[in-house]
N, C-alpha and C. Protein backbone atom coordinates (compact mmCIF):
# COMPACT_ATOMS: atom_id res chain seq x y z
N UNK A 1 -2.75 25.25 21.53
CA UNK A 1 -2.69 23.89 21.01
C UNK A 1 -2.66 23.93 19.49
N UNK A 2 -1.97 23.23 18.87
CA UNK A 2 -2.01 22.63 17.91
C UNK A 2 -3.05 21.93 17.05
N UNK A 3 -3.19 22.15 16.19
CA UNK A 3 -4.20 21.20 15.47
C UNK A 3 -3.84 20.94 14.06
N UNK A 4 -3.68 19.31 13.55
CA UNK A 4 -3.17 18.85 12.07
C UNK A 4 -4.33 18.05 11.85
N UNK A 5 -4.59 17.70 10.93
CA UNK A 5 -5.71 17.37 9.89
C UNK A 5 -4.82 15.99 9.22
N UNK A 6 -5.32 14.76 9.77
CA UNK A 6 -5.10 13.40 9.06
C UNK A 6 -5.56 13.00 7.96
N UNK A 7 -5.34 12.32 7.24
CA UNK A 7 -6.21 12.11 5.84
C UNK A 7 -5.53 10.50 5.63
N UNK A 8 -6.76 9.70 5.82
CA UNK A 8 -6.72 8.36 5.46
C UNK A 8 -7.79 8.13 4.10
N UNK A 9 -7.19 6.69 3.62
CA UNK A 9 -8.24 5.93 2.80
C UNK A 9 -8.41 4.82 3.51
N UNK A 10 -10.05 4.59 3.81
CA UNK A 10 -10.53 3.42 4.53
C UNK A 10 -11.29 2.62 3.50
N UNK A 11 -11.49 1.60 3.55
CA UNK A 11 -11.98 0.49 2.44
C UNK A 11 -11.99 -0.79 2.99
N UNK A 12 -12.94 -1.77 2.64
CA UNK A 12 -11.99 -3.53 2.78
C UNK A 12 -11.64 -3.76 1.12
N UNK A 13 -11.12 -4.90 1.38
CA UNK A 13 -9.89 -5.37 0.08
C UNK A 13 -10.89 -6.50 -0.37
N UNK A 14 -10.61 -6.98 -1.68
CA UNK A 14 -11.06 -7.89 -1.87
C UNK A 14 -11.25 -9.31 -1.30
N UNK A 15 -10.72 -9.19 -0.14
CA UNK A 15 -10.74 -10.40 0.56
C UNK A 15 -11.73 -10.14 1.78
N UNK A 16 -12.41 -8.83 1.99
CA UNK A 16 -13.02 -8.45 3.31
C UNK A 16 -12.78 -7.66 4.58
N UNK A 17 -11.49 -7.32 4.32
CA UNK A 17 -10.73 -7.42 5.05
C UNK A 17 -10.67 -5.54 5.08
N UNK A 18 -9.89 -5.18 5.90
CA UNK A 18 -9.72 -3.67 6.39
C UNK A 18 -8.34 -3.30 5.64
N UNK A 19 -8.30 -2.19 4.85
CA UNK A 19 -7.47 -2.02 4.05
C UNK A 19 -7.24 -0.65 4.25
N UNK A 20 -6.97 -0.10 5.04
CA UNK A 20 -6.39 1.80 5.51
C UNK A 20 -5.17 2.06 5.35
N UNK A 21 -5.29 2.97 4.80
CA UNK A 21 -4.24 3.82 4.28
C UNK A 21 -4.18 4.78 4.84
N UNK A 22 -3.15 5.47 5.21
CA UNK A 22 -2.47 6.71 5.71
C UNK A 22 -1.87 7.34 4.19
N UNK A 23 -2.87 8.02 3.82
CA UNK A 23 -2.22 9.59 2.67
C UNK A 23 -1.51 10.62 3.70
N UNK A 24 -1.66 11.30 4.68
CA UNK A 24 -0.91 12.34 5.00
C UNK A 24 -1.18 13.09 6.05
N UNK A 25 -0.46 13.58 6.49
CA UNK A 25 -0.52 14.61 8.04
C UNK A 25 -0.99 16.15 7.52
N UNK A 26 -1.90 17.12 7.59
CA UNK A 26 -2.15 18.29 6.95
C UNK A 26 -2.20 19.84 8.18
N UNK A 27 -1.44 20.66 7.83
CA UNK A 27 -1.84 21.88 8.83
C UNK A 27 -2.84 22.41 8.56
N UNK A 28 -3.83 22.33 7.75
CA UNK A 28 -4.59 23.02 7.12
C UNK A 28 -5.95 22.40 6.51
N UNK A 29 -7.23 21.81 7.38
CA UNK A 29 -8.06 21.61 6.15
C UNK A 29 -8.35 21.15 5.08
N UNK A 30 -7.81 22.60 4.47
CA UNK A 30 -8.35 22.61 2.72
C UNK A 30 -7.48 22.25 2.14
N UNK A 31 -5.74 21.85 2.96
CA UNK A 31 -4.84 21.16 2.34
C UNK A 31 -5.29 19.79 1.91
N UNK A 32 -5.50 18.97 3.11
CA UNK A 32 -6.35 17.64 3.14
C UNK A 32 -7.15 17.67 2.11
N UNK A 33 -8.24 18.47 2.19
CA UNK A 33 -8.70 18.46 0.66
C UNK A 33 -8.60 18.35 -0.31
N UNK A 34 -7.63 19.25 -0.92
CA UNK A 34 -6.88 18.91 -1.83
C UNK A 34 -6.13 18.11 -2.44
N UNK A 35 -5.79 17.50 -1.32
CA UNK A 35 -5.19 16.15 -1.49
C UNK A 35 -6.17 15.14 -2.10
N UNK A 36 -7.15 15.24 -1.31
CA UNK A 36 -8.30 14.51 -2.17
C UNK A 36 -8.56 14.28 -3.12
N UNK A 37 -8.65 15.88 -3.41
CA UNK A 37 -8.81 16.30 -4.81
C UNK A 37 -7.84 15.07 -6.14
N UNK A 38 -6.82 15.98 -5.36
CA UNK A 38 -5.75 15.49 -6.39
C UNK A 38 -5.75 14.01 -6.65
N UNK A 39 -6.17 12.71 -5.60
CA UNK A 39 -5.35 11.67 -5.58
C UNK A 39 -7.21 10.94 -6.03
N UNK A 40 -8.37 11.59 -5.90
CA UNK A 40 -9.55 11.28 -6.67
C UNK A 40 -9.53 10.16 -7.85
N UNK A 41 -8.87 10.47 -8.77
CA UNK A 41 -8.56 9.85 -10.00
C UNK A 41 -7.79 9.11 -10.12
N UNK A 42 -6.53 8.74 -9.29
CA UNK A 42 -6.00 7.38 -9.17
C UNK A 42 -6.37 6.12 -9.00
N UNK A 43 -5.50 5.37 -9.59
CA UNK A 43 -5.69 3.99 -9.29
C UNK A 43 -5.78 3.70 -7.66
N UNK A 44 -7.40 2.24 -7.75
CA UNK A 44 -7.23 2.49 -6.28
C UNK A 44 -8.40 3.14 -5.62
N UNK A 45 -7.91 4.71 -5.85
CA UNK A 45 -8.60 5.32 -4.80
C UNK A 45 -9.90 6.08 -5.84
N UNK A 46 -9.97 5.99 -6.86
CA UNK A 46 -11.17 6.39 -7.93
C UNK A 46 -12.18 5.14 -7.78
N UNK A 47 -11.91 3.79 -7.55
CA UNK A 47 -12.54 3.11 -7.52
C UNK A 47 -13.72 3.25 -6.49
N UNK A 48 -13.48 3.88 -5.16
CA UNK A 48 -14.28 4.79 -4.32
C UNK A 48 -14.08 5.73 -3.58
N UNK A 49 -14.26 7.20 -3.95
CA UNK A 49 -13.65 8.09 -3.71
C UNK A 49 -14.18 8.60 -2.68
N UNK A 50 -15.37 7.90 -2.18
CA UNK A 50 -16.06 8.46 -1.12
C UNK A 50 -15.15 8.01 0.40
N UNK A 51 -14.48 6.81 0.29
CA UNK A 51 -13.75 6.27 1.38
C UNK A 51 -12.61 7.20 1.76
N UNK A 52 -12.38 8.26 0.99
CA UNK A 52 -11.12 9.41 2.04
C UNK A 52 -11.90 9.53 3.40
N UNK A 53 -10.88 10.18 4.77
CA UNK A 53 -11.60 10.46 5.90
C UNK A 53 -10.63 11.26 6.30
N UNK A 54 -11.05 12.70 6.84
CA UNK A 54 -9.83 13.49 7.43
C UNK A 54 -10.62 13.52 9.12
N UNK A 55 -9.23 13.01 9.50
CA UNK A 55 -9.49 13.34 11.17
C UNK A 55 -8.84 14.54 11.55
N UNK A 56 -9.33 15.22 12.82
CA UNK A 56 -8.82 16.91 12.96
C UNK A 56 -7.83 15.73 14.73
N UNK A 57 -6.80 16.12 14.33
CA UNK A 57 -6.14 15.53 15.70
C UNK A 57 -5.12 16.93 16.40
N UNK A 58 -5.30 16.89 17.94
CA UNK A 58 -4.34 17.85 18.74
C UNK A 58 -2.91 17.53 18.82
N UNK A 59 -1.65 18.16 18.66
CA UNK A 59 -0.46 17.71 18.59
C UNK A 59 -0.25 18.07 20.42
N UNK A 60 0.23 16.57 20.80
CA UNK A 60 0.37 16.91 22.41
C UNK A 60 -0.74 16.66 23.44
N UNK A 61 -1.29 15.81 23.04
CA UNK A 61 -2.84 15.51 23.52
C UNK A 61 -2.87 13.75 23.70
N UNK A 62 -2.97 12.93 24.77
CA UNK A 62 -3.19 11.62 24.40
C UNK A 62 -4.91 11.09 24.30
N UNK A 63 -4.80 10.30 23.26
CA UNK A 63 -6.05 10.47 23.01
C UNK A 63 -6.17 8.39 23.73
N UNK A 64 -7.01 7.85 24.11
CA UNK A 64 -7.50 6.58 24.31
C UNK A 64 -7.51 6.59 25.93
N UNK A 65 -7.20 7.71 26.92
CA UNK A 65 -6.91 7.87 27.87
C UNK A 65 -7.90 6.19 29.07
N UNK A 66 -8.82 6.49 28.36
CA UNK A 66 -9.39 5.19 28.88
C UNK A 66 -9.13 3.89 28.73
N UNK A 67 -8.22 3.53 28.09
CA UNK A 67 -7.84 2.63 27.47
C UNK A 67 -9.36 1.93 26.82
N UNK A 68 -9.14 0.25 26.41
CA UNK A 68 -9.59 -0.03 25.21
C UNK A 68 -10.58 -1.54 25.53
N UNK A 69 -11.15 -2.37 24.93
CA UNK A 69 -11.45 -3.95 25.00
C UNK A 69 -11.63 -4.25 23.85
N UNK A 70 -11.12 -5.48 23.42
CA UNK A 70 -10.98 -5.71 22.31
C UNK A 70 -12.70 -6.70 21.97
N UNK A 71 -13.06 -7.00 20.42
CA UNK A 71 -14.06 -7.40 20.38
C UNK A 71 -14.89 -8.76 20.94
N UNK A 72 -13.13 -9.02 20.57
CA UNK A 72 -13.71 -10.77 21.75
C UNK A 72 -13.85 -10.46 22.97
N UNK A 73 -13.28 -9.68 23.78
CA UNK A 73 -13.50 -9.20 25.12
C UNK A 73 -14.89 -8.57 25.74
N UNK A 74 -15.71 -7.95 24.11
CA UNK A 74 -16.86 -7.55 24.64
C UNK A 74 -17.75 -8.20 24.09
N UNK A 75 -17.64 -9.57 23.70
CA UNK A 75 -18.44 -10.41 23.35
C UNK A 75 -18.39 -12.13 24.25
N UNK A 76 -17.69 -11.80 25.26
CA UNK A 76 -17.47 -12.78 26.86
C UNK A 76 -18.67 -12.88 27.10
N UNK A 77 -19.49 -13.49 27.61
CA UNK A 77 -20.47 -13.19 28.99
C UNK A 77 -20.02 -12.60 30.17
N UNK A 78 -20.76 -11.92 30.74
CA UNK A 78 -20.67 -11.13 31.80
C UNK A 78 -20.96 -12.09 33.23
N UNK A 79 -20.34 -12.10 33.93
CA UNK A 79 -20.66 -12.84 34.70
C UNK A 79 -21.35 -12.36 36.09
């Protein structure tokens, strides 16, 4: 199996709101890292640099297999 290394910026926006970014697909880790590194000091993403997140994902793998409920769905009463 395969394994690539995701690298998002997660944040809300000035409005509250969910603001994610997709930086990049990585074979490697310490690539992702680096990326970090590098994009640290930009506009944007210096403002909090703690919000990068690398996910380790399998290429060829479905992942949610259970499927999903959304929040209004788990906030119904149960009957």
């Amino acid at each position: 199996m395969t394994t690539i290394y995701l690298l998002w910026y997660l944040h809300d926006n000035e409005f509250g709101h969910e603001d994610n970014k997709f930086i990049g697909a990585y074979s490697k880790r310490p690539k992702a890292e680096a990326a970090i590194e590098q994009l640290s000091d930009q506009p944007g993403f210096r403002n909090d640099p703690t919000q990068f997140s690398i996910y380790e994902c399998t290429l060829d793998r479905t992942s949610w297999q259970e499927g999903f409920i959304t929040v209004a769905e788990a906030m119904q009463p149960k009957d």
